[in-house]
N, C-alpha and C. Protein backbone atom coordinates (compact mmCIF):
# COMPACT_ATOMS: atom_id res chain seq x y z
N UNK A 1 0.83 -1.18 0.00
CA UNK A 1 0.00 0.00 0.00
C UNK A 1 0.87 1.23 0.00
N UNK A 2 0.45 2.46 -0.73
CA UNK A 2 0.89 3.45 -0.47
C UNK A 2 0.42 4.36 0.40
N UNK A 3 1.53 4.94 1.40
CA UNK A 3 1.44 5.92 2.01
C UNK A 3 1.98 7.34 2.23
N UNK A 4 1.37 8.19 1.61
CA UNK A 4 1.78 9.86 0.97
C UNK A 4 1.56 10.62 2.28
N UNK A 5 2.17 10.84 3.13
CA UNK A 5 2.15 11.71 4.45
C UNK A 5 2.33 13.14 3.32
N UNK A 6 1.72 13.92 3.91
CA UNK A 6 2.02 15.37 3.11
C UNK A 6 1.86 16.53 4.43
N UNK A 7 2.53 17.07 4.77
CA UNK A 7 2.68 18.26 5.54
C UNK A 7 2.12 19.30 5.23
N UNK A 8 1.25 19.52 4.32
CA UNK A 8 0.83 20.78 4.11
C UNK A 8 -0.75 21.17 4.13
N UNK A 9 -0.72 22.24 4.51
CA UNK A 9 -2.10 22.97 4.54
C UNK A 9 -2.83 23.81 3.26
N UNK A 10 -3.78 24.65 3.32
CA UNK A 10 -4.29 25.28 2.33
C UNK A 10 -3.10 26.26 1.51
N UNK A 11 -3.28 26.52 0.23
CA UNK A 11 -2.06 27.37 -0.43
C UNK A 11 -2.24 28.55 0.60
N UNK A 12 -0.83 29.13 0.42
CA UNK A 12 -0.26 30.28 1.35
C UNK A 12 0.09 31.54 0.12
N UNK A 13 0.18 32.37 0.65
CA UNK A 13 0.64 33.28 -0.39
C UNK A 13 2.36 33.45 -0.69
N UNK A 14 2.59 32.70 0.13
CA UNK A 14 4.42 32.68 -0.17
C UNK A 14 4.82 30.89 -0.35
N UNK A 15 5.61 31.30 -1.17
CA UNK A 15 5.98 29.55 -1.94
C UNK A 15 6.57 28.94 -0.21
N UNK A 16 6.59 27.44 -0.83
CA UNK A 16 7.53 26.85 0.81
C UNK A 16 8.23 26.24 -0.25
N UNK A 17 9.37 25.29 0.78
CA UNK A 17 10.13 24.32 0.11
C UNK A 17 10.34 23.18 1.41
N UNK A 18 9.89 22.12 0.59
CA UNK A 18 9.89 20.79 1.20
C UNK A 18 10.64 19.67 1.24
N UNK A 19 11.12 19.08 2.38
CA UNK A 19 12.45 18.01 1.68
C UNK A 19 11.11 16.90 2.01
N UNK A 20 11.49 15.78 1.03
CA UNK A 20 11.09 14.59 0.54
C UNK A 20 11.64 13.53 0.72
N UNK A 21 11.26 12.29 1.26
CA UNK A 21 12.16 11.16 1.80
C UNK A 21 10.79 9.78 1.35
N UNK A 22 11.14 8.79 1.33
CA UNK A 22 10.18 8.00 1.09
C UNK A 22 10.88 6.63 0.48
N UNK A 23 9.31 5.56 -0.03
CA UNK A 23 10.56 4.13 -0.64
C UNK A 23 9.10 3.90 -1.25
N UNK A 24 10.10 2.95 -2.23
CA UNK A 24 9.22 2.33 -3.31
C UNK A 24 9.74 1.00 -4.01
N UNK A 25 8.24 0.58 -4.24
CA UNK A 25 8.59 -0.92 -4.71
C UNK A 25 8.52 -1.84 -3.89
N UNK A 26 7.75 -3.37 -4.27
CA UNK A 26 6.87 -4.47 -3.62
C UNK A 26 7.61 -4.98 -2.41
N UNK A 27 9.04 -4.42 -2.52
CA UNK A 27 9.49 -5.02 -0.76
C UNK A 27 10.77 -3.65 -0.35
N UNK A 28 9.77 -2.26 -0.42
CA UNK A 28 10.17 -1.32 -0.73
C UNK A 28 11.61 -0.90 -0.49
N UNK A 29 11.88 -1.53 -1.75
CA UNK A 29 13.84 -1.67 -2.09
C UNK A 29 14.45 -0.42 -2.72
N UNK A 30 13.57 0.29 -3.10
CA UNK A 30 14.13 2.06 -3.43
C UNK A 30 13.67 2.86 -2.25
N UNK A 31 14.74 4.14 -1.79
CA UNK A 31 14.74 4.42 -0.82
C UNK A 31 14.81 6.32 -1.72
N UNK A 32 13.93 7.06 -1.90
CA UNK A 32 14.23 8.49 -2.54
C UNK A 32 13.83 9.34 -1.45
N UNK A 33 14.98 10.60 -2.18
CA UNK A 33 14.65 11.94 -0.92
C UNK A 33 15.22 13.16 -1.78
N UNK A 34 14.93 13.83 -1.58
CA UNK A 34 14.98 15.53 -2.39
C UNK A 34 14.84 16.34 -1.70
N UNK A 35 14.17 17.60 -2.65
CA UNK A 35 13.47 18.53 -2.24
C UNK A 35 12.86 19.10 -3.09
N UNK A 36 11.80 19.88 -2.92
CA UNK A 36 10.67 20.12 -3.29
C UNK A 36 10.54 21.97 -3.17
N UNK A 37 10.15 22.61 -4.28
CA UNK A 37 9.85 24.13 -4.18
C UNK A 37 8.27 24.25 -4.55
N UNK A 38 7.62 25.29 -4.20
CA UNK A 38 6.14 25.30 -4.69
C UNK A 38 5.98 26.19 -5.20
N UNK A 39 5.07 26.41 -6.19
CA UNK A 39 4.11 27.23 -7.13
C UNK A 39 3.22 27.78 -7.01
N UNK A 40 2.42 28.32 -6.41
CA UNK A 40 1.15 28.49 -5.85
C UNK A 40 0.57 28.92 -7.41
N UNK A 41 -1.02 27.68 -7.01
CA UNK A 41 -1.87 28.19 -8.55
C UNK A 41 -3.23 28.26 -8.44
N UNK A 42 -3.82 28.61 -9.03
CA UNK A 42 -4.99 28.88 -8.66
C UNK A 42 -5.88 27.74 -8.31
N UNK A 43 -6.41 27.30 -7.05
CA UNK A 43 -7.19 25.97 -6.84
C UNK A 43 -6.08 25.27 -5.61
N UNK A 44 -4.80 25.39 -5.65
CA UNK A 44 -4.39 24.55 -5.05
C UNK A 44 -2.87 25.04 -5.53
N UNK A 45 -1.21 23.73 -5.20
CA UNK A 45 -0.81 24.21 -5.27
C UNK A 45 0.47 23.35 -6.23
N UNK A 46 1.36 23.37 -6.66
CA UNK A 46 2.46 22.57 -7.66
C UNK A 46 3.92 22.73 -6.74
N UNK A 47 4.16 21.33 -6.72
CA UNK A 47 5.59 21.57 -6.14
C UNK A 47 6.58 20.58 -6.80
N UNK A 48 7.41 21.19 -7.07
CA UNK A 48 8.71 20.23 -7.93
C UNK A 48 9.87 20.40 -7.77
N UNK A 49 10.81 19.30 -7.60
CA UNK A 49 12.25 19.23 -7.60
C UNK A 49 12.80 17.92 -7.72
N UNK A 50 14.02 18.04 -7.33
CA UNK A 50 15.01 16.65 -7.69
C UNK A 50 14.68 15.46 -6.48
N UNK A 51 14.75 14.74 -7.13
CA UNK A 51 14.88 13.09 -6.20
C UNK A 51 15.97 12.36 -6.65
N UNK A 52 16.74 11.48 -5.42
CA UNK A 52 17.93 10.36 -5.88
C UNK A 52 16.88 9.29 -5.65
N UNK A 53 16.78 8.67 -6.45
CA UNK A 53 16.38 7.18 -5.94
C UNK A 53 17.54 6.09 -5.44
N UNK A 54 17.74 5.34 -4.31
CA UNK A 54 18.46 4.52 -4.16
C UNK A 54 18.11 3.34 -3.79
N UNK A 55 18.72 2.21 -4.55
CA UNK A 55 18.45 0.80 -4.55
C UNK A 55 19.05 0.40 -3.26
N UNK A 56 18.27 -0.10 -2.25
CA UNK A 56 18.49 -0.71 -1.00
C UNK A 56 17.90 -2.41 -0.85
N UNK A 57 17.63 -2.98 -1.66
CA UNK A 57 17.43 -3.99 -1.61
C UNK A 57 18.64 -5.14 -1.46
N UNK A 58 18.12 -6.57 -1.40
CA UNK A 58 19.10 -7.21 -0.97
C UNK A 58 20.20 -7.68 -1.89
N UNK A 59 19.98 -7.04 -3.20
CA UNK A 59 20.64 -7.64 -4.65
C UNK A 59 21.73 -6.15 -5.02
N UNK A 60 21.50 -5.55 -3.86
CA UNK A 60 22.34 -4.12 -3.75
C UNK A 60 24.06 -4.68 -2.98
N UNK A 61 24.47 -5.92 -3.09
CA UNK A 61 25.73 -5.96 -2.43
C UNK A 61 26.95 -5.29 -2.35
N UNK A 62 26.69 -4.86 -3.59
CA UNK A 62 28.16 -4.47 -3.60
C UNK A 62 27.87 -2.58 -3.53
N UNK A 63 26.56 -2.23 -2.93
CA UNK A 63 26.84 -0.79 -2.26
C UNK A 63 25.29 -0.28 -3.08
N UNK A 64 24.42 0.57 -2.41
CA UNK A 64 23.39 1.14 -3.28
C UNK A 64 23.46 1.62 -4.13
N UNK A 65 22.95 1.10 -5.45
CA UNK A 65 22.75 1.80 -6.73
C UNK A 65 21.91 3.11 -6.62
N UNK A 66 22.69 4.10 -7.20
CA UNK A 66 21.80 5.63 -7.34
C UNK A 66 21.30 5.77 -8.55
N UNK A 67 20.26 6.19 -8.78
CA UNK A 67 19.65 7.02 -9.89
C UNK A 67 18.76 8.20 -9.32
N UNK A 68 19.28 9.44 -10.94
CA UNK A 68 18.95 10.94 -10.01
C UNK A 68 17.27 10.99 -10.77
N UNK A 69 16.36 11.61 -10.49
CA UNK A 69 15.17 11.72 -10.66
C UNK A 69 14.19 12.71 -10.37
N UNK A 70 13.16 13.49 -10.57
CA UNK A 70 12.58 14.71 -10.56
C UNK A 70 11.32 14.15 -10.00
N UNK A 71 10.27 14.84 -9.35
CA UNK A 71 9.10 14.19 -8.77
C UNK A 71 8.48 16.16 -8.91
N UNK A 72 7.31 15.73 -9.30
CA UNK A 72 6.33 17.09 -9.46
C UNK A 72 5.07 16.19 -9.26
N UNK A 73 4.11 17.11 -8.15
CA UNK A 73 2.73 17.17 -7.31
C UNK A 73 1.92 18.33 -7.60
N UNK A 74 0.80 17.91 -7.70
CA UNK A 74 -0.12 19.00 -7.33
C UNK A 74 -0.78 19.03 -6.25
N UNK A 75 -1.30 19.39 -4.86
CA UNK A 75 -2.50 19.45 -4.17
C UNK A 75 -3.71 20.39 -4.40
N UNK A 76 -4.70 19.82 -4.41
CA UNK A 76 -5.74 20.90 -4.91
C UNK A 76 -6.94 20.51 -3.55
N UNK A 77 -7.57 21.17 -3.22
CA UNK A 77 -8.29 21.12 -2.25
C UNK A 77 -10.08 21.27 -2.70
N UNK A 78 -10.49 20.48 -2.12
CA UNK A 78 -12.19 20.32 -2.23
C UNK A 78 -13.07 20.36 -1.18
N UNK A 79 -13.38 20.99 -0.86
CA UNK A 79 -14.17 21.03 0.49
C UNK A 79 -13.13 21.07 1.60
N UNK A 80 -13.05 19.87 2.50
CA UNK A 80 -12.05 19.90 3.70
C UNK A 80 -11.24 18.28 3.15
N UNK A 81 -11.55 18.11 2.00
CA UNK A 81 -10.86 16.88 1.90
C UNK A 81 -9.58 17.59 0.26
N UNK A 82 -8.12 16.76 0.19
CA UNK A 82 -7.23 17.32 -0.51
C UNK A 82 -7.32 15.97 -1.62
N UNK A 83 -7.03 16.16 -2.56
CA UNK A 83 -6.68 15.82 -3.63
C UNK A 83 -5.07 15.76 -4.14
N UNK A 84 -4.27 14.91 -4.36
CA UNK A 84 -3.41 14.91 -4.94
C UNK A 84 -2.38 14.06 -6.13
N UNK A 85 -2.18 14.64 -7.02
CA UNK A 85 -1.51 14.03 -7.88
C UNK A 85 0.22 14.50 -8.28
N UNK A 86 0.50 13.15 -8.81
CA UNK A 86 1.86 12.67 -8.78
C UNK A 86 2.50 12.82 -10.08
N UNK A 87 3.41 12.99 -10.34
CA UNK A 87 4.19 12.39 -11.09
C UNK A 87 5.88 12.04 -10.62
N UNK A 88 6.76 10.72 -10.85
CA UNK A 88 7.95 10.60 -10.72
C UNK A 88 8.49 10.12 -11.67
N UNK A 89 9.99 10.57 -11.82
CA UNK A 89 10.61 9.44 -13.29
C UNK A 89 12.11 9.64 -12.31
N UNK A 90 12.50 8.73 -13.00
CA UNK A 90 14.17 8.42 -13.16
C UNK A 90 14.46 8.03 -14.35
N UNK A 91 15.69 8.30 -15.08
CA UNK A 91 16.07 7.68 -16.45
C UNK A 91 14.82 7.66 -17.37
N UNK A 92 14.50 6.62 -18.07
CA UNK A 92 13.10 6.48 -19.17
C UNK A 92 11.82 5.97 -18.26
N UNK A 93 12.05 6.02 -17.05
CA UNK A 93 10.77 5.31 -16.56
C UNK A 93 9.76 6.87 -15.80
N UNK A 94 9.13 7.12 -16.14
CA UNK A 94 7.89 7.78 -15.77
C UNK A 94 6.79 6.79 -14.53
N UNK A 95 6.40 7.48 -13.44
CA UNK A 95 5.59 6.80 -12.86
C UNK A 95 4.28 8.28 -12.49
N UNK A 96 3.23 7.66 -12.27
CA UNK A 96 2.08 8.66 -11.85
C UNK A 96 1.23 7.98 -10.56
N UNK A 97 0.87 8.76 -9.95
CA UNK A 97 0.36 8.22 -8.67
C UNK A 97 -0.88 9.53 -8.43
N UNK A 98 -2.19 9.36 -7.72
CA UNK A 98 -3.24 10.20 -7.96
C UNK A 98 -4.16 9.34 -6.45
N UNK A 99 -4.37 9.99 -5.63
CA UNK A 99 -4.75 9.63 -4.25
C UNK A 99 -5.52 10.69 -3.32
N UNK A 100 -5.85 10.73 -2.40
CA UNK A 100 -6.82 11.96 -1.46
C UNK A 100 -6.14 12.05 -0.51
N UNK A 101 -6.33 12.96 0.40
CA UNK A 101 -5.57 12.92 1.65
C UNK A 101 -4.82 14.32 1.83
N UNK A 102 -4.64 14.78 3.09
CA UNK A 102 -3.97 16.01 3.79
C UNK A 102 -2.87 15.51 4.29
N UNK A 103 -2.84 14.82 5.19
CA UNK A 103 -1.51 14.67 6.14
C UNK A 103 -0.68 12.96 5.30
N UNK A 104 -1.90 12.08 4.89
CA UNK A 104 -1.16 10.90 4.41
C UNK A 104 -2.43 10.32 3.24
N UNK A 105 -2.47 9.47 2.45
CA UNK A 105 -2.87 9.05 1.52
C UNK A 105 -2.87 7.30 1.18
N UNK A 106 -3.63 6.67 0.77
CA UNK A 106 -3.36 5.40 0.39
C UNK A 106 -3.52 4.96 -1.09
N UNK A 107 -2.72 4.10 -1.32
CA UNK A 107 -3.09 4.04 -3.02
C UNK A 107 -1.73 2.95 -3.69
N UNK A 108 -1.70 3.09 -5.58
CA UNK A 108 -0.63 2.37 -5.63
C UNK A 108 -0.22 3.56 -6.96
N UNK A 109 1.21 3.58 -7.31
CA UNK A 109 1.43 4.50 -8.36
C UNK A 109 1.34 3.39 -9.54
N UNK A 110 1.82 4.15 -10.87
CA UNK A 110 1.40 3.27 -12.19
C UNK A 110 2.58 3.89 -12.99
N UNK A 111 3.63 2.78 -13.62
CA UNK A 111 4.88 3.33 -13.96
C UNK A 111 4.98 3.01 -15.13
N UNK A 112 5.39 3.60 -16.15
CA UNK A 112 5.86 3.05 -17.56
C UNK A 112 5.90 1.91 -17.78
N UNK A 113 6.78 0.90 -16.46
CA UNK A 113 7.55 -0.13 -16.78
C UNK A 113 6.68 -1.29 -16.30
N UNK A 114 6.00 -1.17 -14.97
CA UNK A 114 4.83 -1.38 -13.88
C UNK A 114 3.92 -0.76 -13.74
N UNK A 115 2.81 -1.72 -13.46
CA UNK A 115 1.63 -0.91 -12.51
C UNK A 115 1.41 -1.60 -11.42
N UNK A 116 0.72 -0.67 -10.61
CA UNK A 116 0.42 -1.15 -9.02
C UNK A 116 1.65 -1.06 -8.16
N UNK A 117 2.35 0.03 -8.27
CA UNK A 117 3.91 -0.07 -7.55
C UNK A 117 3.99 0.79 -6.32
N UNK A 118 4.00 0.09 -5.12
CA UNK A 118 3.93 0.93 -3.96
C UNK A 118 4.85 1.67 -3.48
N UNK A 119 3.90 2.64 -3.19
CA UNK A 119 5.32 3.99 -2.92
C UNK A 119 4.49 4.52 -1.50
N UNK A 120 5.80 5.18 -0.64
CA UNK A 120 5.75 6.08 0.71
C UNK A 120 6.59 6.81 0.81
N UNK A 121 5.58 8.46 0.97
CA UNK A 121 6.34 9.51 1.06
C UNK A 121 6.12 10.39 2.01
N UNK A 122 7.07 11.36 2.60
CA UNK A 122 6.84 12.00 3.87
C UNK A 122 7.41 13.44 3.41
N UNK A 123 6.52 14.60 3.44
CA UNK A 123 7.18 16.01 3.28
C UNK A 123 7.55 16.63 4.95
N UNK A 124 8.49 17.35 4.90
CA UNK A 124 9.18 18.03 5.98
C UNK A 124 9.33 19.52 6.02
């Protein structure tokens, strides 16, 4: 299952910036973290920046494999309940993920390569 913790409240009139930490994949063997700048737009709000993904699984022996990667969100808000959508890639793989939730979220993302690929993320 995915779980999207998100730290944030209604758009603000001044951008924030968020660091990003989280893992992904069925015995969640990628381990990504960044940071995140925001957009404020009308409805809600866009935040984007860099992610490393790192391979922490058990086929990682000889030291975690890195790959660098970009992750862009939207939150948009509906009543008292949030809306949010995903996008992540590394290299040629594109993934999208689209879930509800303020503080955390459940769901599975859907990747170029895969679908149904569980991801958990935490903003700071």
């Amino acid at each position: 299952m995915i779980a999207l913790g998100l730290a944030c409240g209604p758009a603000q009139s001044q951008s924030q910036s968020l660091k990003i930490a989280g893992t992904a994949g069925h015995l969640s063997e990628w381990e990504l973290e960044g940071a995140v700048t925001e957009r404020i737009q009308a409805g809600g709000s866009e935040f984007s920046g860099p992610v490393i993904w790192k391979h922490v699984g058990l086929c990682s022996v000889n030291g975690p494999e890195e790959k660098s990667g970009k992750i862009k969100f939207q939150i948009s808000r509906t009543g008292s309940s949030y809306r949010i959508n995903a996008t992540l890639s590394f290299e040629s793989v594109q993934c999208t993920y689209s879930g509800k939730g303020s503080y955390s979220t459940s769901g599975l993302m859907d990747c170029s390569d895969a679908k149904g690929v569980p991801l958990a993320l935490s903003f700071k």
